[in-house]
C-alpha atoms as a PDB file:
ATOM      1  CA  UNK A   1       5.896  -3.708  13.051  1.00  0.00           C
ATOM      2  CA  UNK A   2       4.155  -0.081  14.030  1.00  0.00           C
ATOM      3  CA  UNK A   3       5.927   0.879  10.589  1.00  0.00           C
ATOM      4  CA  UNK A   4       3.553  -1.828   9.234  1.00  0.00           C
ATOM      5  CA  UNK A   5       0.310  -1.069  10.994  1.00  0.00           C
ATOM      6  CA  UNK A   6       0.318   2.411   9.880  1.00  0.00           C
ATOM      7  CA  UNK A   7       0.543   1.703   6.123  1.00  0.00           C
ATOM      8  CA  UNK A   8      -1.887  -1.230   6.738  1.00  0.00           C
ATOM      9  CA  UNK A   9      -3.838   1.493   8.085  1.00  0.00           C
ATOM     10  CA  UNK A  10      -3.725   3.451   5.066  1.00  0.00           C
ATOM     11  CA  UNK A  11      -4.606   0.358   2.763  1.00  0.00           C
ATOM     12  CA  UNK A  12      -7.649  -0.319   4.970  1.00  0.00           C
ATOM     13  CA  UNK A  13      -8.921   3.318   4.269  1.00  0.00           C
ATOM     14  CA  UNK A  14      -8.718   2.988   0.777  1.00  0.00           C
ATOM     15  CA  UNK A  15     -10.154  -0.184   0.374  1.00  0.00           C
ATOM     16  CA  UNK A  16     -13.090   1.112   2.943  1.00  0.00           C
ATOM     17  CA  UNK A  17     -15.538  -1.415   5.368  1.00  0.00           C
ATOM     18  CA  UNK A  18     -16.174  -4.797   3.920  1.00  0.00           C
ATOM     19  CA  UNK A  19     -19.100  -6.309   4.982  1.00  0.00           C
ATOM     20  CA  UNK A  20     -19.785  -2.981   7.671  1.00  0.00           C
ATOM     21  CA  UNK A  21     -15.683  -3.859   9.020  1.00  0.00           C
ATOM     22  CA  UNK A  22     -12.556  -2.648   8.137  1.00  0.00           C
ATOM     23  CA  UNK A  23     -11.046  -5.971   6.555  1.00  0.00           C
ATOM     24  CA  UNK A  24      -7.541  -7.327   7.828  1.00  0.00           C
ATOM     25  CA  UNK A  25      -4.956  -6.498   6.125  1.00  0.00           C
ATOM     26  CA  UNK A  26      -2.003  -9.026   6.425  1.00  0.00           C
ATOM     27  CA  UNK A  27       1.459  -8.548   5.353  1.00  0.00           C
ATOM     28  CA  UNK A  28       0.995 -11.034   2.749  1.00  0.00           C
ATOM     29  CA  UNK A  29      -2.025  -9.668   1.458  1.00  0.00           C
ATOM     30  CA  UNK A  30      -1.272  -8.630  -2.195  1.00  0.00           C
ATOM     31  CA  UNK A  31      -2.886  -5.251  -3.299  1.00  0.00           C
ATOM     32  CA  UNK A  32      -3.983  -6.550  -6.864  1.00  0.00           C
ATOM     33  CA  UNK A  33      -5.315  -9.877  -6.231  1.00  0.00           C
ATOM     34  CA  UNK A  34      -6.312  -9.880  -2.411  1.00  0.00           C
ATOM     35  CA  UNK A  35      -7.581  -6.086  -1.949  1.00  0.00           C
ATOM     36  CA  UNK A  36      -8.368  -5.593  -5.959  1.00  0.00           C
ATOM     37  CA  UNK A  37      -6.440  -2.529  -5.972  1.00  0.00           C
ATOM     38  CA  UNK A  38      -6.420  -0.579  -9.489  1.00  0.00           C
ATOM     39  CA  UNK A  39      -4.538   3.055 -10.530  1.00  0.00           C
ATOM     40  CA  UNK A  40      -6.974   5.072  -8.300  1.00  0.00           C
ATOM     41  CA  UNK A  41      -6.360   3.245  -5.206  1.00  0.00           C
ATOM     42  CA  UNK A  42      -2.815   3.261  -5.864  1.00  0.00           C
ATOM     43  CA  UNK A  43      -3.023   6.831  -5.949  1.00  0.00           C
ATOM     44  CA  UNK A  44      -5.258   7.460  -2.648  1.00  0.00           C
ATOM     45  CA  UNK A  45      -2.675   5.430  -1.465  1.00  0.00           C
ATOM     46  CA  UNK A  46       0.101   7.799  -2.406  1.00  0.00           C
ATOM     47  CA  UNK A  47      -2.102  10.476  -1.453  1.00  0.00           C
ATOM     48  CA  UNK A  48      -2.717   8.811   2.357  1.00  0.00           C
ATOM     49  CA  UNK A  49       1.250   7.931   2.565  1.00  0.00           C
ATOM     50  CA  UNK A  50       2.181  11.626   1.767  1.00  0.00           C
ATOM     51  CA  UNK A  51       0.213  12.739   4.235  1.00  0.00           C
ATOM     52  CA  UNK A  52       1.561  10.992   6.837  1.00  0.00           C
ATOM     53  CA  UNK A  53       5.441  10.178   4.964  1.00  0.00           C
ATOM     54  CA  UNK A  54       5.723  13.470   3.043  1.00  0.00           C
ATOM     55  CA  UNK A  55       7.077  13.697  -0.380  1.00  0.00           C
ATOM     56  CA  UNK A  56       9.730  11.426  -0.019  1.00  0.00           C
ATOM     57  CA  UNK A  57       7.685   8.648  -0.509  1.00  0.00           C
ATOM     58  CA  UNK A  58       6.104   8.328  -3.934  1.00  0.00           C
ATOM     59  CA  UNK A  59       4.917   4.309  -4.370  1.00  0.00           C
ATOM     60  CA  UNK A  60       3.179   5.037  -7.978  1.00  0.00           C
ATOM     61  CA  UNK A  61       7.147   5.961  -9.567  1.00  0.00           C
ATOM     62  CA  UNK A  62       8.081   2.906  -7.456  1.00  0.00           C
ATOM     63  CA  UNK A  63       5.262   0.237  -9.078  1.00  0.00           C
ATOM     64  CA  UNK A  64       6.176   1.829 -12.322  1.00  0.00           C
ATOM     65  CA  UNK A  65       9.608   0.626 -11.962  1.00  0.00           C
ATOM     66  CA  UNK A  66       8.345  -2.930 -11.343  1.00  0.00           C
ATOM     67  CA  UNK A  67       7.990  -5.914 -13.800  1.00  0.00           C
ATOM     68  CA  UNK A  68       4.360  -7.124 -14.644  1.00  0.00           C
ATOM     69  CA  UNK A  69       5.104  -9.922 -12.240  1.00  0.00           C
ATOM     70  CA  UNK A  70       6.455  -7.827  -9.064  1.00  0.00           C
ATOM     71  CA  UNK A  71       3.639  -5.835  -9.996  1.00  0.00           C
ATOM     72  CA  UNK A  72       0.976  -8.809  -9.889  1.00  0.00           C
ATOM     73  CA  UNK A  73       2.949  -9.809  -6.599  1.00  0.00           C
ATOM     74  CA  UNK A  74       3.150  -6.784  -4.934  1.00  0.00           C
ATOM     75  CA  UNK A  75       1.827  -7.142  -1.092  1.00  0.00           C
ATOM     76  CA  UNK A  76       1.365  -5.003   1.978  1.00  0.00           C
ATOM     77  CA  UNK A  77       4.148  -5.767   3.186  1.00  0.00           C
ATOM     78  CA  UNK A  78       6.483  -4.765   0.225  1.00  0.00           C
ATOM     79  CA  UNK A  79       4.320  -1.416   0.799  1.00  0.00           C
ATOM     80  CA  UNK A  80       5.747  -1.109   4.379  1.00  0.00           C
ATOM     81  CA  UNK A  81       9.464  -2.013   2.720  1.00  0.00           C
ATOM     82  CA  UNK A  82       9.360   0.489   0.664  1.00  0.00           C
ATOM     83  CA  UNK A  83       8.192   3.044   2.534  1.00  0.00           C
ATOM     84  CA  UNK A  84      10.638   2.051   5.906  1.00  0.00           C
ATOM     85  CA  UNK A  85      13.822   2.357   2.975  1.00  0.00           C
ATOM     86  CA  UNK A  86      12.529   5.956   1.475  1.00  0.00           C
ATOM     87  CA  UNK A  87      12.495   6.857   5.329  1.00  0.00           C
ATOM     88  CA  UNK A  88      16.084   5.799   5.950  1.00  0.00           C
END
């Protein structure tokens, strides 16, 4: 779970205060449809994740791998997968 609440951490950076607060960001929260994440997020993302991950981490080659509908699907908690198995 801390694996978790760092990349949520991340997320929340990227997609900044809503309404003055830092939103929640649940494990089922999907980056497209629930935090309206586009290319440029998805790349601060990468950029907050290598910061903290290094280079072995690199979720835009990982999306790009996807299908449309994994894509679509994708959530924070996939995020936090993915990163936890490039760790291992």
């Amino acid at each position: 779970m801390a694996l978790f609440e760092e990349v949520a951490g991340i997320l929340r950076e990227v997609v900044g205060p809503c309404g003055g607060r830092p939103p929640a960001i649940t494990p089922n929260a999907t980056l497209e449809g629930d935090l309206r994440f586009d290319s440029v997020d998805l790349a601060a993302v990468q950029a907050g994740l290598a910061r903290r991950f290094g280079d072995r981490v690199d979720l835009p080659a990982h999306v790009s791998a996807l299908g449309l509908e994994e894509i679509i699907g994708l959530t924070a908690a996939d995020v936090a997968h993915y990163v936890e198995d490039r760790l291992r």
